[in-house]
Protein backbone atom coordinates (compact mmCIF):
# COMPACT_ATOMS: atom_id res chain seq x y z
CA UNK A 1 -307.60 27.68 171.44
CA UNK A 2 -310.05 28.74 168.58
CA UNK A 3 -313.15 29.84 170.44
CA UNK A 4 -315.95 28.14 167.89
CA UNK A 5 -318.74 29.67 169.66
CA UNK A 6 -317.64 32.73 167.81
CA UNK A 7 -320.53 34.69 165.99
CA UNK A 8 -318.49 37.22 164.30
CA UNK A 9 -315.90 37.43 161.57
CA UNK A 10 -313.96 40.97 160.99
CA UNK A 11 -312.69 40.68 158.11
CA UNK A 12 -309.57 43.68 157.20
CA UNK A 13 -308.81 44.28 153.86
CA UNK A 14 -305.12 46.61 154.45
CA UNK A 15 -305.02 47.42 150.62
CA UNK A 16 -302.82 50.37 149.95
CA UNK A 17 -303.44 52.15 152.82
CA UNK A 18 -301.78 55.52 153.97
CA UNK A 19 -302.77 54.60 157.45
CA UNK A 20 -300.34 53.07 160.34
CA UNK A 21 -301.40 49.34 160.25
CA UNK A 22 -300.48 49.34 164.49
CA UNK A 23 -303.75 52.42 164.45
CA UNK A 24 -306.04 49.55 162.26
CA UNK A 25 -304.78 47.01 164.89
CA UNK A 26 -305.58 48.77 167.85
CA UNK A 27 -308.94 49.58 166.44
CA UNK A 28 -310.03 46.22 166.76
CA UNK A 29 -307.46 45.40 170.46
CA UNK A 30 -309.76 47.96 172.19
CA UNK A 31 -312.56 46.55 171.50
CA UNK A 32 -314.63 45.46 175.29
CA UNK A 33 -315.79 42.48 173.69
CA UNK A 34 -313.47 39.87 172.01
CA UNK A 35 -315.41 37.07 171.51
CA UNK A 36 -314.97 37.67 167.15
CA UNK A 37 -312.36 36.25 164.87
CA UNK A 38 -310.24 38.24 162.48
CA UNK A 39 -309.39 37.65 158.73
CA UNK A 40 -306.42 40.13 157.57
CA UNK A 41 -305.88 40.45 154.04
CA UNK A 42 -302.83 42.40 153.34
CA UNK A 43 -301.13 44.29 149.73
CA UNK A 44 -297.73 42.99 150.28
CA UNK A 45 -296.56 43.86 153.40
CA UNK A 46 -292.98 45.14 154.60
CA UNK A 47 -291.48 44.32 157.41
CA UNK A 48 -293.13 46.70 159.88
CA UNK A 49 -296.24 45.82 159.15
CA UNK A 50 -295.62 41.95 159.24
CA UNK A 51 -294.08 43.29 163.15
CA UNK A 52 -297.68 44.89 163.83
CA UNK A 53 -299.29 41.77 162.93
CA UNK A 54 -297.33 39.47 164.59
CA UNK A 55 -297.79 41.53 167.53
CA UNK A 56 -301.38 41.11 167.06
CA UNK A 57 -301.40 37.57 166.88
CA UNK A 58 -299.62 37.43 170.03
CA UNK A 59 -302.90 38.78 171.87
CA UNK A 60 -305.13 36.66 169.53
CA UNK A 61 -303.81 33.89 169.31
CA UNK A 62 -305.77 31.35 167.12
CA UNK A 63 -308.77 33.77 166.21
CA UNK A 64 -306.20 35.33 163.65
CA UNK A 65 -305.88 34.10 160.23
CA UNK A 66 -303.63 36.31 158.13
CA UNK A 67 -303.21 36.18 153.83
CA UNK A 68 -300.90 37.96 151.93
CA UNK A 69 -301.64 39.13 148.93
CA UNK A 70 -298.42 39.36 147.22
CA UNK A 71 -299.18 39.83 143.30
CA UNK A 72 -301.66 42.57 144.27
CA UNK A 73 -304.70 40.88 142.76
CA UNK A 74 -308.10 43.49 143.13
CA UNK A 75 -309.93 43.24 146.29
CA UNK A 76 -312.69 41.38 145.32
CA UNK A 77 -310.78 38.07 144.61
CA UNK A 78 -308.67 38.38 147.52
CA UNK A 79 -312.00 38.46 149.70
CA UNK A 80 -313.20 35.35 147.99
CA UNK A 81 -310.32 33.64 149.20
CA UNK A 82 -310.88 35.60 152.82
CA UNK A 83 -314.46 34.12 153.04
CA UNK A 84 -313.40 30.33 152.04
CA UNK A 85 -311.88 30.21 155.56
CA UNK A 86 -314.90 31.99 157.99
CA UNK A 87 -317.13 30.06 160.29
CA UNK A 88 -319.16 32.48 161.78
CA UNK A 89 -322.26 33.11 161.36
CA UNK A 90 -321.87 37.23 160.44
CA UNK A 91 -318.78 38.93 158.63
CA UNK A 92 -317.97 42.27 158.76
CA UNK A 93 -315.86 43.91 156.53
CA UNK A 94 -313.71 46.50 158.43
CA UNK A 95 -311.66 49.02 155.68
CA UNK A 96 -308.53 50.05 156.76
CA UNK A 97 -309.82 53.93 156.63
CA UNK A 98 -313.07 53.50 158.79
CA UNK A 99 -313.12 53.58 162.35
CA UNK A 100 -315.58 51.52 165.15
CA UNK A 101 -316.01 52.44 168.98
CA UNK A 102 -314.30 49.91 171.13
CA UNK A 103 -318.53 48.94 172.03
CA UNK A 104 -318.68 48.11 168.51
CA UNK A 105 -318.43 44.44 168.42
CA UNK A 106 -320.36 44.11 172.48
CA UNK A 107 -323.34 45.94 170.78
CA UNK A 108 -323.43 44.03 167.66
CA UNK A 109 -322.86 40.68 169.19
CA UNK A 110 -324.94 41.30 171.97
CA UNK A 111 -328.21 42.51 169.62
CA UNK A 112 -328.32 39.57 167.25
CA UNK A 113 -328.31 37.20 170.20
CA UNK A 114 -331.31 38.83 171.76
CA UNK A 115 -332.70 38.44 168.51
CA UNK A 116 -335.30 35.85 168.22
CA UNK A 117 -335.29 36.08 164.37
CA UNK A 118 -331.86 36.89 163.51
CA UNK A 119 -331.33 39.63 160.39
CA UNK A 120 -329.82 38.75 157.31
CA UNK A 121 -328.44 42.23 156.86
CA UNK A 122 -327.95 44.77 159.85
CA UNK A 123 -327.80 48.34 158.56
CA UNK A 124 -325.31 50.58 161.62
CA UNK A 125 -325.26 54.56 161.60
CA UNK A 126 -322.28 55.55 159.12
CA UNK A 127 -320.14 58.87 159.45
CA UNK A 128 -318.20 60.08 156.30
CA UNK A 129 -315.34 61.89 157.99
CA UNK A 130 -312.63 61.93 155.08
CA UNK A 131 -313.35 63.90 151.71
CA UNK A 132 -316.53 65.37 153.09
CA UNK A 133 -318.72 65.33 156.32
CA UNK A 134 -322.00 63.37 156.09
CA UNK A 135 -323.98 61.10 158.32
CA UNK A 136 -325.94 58.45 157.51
CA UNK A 137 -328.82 58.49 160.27
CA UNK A 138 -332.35 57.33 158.92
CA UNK A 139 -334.61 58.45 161.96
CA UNK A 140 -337.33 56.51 159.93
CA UNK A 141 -335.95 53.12 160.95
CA UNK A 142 -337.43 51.70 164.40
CA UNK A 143 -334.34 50.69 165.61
CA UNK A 144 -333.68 46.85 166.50
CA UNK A 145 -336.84 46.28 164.58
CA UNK A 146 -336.88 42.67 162.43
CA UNK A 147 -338.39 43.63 158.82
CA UNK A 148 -339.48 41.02 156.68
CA UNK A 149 -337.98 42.01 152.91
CA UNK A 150 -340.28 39.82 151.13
CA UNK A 151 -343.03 41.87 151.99
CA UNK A 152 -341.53 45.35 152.67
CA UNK A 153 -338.29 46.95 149.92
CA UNK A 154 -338.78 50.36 151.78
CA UNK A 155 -335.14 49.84 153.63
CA UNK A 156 -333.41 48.79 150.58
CA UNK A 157 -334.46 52.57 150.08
CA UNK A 158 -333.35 53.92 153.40
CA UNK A 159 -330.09 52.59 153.59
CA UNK A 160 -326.53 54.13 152.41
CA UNK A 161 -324.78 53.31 149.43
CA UNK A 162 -322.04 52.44 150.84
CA UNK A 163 -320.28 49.07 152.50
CA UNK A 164 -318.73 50.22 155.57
CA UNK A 165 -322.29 50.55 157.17
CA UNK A 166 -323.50 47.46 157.41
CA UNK A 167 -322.93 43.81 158.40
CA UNK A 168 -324.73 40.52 157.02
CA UNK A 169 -324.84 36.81 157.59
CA UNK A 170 -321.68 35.32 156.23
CA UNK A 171 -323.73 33.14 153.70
CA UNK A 172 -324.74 36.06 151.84
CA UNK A 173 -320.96 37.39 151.80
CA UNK A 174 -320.05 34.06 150.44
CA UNK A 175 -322.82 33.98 147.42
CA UNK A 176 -321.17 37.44 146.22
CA UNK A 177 -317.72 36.92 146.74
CA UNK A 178 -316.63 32.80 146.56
CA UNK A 179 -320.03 32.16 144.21
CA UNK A 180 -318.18 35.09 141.19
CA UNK A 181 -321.05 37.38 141.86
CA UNK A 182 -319.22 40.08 142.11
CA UNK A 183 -316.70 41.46 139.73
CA UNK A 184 -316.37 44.98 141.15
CA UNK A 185 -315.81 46.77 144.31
CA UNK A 186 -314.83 49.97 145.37
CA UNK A 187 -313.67 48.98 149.24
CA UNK A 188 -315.50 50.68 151.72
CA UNK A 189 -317.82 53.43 148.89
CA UNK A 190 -318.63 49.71 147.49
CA UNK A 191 -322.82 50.01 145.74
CA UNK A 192 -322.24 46.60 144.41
CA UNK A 193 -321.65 44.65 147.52
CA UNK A 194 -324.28 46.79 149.51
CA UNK A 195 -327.25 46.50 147.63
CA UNK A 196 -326.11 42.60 146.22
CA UNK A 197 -326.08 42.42 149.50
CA UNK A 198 -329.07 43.65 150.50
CA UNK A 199 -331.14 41.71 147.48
CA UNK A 200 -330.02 38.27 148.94
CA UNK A 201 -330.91 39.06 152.08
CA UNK A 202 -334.68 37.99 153.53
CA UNK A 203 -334.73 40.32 156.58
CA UNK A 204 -333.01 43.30 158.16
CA UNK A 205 -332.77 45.54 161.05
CA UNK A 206 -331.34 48.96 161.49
CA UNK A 207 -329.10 48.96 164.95
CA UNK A 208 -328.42 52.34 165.79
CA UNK A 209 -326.53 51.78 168.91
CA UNK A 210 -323.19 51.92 167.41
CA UNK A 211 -321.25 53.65 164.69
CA UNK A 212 -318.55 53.53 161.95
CA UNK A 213 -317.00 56.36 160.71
CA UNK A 214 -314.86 56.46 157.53
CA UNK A 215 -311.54 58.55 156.67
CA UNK A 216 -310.82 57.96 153.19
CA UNK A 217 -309.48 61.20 151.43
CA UNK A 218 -309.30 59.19 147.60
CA UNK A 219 -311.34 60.87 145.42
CA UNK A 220 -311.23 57.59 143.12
CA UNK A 221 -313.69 56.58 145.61
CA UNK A 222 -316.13 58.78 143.55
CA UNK A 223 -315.48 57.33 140.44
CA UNK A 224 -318.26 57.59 137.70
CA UNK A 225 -316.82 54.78 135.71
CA UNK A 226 -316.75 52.12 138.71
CA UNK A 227 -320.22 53.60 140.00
CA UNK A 228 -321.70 52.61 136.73
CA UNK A 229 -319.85 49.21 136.92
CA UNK A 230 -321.05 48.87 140.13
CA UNK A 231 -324.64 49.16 139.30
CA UNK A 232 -324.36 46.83 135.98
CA UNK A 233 -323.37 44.82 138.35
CA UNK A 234 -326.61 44.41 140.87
CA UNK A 235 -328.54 44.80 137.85
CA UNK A 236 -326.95 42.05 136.81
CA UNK A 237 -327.83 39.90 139.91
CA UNK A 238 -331.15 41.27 139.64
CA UNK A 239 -331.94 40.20 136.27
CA UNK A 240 -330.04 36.81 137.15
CA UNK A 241 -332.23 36.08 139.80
CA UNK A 242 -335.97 37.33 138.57
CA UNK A 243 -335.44 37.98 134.92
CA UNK A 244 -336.30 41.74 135.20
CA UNK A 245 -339.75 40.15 136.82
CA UNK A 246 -339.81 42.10 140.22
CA UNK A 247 -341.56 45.41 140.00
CA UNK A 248 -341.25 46.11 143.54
CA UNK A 249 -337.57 45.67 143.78
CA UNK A 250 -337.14 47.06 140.78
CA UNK A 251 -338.46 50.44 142.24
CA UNK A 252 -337.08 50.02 145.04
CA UNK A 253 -333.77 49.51 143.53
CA UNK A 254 -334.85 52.57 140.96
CA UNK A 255 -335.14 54.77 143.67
CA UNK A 256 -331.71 53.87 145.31
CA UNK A 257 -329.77 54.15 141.85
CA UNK A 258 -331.09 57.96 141.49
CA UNK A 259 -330.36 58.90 144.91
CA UNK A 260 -326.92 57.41 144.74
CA UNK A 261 -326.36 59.13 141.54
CA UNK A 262 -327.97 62.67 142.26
CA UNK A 263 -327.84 63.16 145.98
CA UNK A 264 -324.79 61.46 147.05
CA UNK A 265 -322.39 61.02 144.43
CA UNK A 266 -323.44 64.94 143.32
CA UNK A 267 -323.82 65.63 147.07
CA UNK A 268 -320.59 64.33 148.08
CA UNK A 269 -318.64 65.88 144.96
CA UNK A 270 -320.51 69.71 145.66
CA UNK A 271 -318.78 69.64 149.15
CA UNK A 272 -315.32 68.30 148.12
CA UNK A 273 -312.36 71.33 148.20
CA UNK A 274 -309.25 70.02 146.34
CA UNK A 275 -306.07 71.37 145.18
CA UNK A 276 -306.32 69.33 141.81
CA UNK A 277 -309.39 71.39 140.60
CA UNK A 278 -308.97 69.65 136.80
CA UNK A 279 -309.44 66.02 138.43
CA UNK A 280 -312.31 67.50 140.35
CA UNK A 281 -313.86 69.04 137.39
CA UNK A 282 -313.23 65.95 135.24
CA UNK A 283 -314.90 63.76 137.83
CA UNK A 284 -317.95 65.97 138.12
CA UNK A 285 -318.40 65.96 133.92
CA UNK A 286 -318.09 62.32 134.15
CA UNK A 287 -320.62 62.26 137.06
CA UNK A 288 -323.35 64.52 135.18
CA UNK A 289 -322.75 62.49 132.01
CA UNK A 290 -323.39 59.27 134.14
CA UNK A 291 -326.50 61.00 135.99
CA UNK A 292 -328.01 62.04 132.34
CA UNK A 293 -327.45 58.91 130.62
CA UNK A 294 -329.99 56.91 133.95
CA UNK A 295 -332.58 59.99 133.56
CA UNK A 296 -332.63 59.47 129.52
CA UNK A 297 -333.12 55.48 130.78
CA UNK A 298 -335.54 56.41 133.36
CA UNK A 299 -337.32 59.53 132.94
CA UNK A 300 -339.75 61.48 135.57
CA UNK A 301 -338.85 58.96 138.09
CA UNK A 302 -339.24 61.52 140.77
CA UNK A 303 -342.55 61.31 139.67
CA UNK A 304 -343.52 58.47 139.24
CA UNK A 305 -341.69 56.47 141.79
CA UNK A 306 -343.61 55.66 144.91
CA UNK A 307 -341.17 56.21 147.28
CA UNK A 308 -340.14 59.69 145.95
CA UNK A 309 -343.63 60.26 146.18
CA UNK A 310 -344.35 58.80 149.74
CA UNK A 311 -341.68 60.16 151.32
CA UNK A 312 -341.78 63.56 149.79
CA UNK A 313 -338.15 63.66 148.99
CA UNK A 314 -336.69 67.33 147.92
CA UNK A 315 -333.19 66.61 145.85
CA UNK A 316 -332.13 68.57 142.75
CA UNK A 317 -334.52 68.65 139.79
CA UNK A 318 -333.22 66.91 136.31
CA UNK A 319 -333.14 70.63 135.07
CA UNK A 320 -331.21 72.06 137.71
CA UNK A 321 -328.91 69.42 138.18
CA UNK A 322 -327.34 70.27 134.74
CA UNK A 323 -325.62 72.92 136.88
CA UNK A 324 -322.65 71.70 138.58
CA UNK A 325 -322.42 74.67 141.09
CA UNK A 326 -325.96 73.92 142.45
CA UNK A 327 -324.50 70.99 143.92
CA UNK A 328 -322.39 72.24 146.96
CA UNK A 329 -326.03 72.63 148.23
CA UNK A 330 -327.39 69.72 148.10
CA UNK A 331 -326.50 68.26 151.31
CA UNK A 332 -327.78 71.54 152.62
CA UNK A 333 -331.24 71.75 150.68
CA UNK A 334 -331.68 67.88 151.32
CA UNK A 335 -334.79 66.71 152.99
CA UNK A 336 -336.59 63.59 153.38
């Protein structure tokens, strides 16, 4: 029987994946507490992997809802038609790359009920552990601590750019996804849903008891081209929902679009050691191209912003990030 008192939703998009489907499903079997319900959404399946799954639903029973997407349509509009069918109150969206501790789902489940006000958006500790090494650990966060986004954008600063480290009301999910707001998304390295995300949202926490970490090896990940979709695409929402009349999450926003661009997309593509060196070098011309054209749009932003200024950031200079081989050091130069 379909436990209803359910607060979670995991949601697995198995898109392409050069991972064992049985290692995705025993990600989430191990897992201490199994009070959550599970959405897969798989790129059509053969017959092993339908075998995994049925397997799966053996132990799950009910909580299992399975959809097949057999003409390969993108991502995006097969997690519209994922979301139609939740009834919890928070979704997660667990990539097939990215890995959670079997306390994942006890910690999560266990902090929003203790929660008197519970967050819109809960921001977890995120490892990349595939093209590069990189952790996403914001000691400036008071962990478990309620913040009130109408009043204070700093997190929408602090956070990662990325979707695998985070989980939000369903609600939210559902305004992006079934509501057409989204029209890109780059799976688990995913700006648009992260920050869209994050500008619905009315308050936040940052739980640092638990972790994901994430295994993708695609460079396509790091695409300039869908990065700069990506970010049409919450400015989009943005101007949709104040008209370009927000100053403050405009900065705030500001700020997050030049770190994304200059520290980890620059960051991320400094540390990465490939055999195809001419992709490599294509995607880093594209990148520089894509990090000139938003200085030329927004110039001395470092500043000028507030929160470069209050937080004393140190990332590459618009001079010296002109020079691809300064950015293997980045990561290493970094601090906040």
């Amino acid at each position: 029987m379909e436990n209803k008192q359910n607060l979670l939703t995991i949601i697995v998009p198995i898109y392409q994946p050069k991972k064992d489907i049985s290692a995705i499903l025993k990600n989430l079997t191990k897992q201490k507490n199994q009070n959550f319900d599970v959405i897969i959404l798989i790129d059509k399946p053969n017959d092993n992997e339908l075998e995994a799954i049925k397997k799966y639903k053996q132990n799950i029973g009910n909580r299992l809802k399975l959809i097949i997407n057999s003409s390969h349509q993108h991502i995006s509009i097969v997690l519209r038609q994922a979301f139609t069918f939740v009834k919890t109150e928070y979704s997660y969206i667990f990539y097939s790359y990215s890995y959670i501790k079997s306390e994942f789902t006890n910690h999560t489940i266990n902090f929003i009920n203790k929660s008197v006000t519970k967050p819109d958006f809960i921001e977890l500790n995120g490892y990349c552990r595939g093209l590069v090494h990189y952790d996403f650990y914001r000691d400036k966060f008071q962990n478990e601590k309620i913040i009130n986004l109408e009043l204070d954008k700093s997190p929408i600063t602090l956070i990662s750019p990325y979707s695998f480290n985070f989980l939000t009301k369903t609600e939210i999910y559902k305004k992006i996804y079934v509501e057409n707001l989204t029209k890109t998304d780059n799976l688990e390295f995913s700006a648009s849903c992260k920050y869209k995300s994050i500008i619905l949202s009315k308050t936040f926490a940052y739980y640092k008891n638990t972790w994901v970490e994430d295994y993708n090896f695609d460079i396509s990940i790091l695409s300039p081209k869908i990065i700069n979709l990506e970010w049409e695409n919450i400015w989009g929402l943005f101007n949709q929902l104040y008209n370009n009349n927000n100053e403050e999450l405009k900065e705030a926003l500001l700020f997050s679009q030049k770190m994304h661009l200059q520290h980890f997309e620059a960051g991320m593509l400094g540390q990465i050691n490939i055999k195809n060196k001419k992709s490599l070098k294509l995607i880093k011309t594209n990148a520089l191209l894509l990090i000139n054209k938003f200085n030329e749009k927004n110039p001395h932003i470092i500043n000028k912003n507030k929160y470069f200024l209050s937080n004393k950031i140190v990332i590459l200079n618009d001079v010296d990030i002109q020079q691809i081989s300064k950015w293997e050091k980045i990561f290493k130069n970094f601090t906040w």
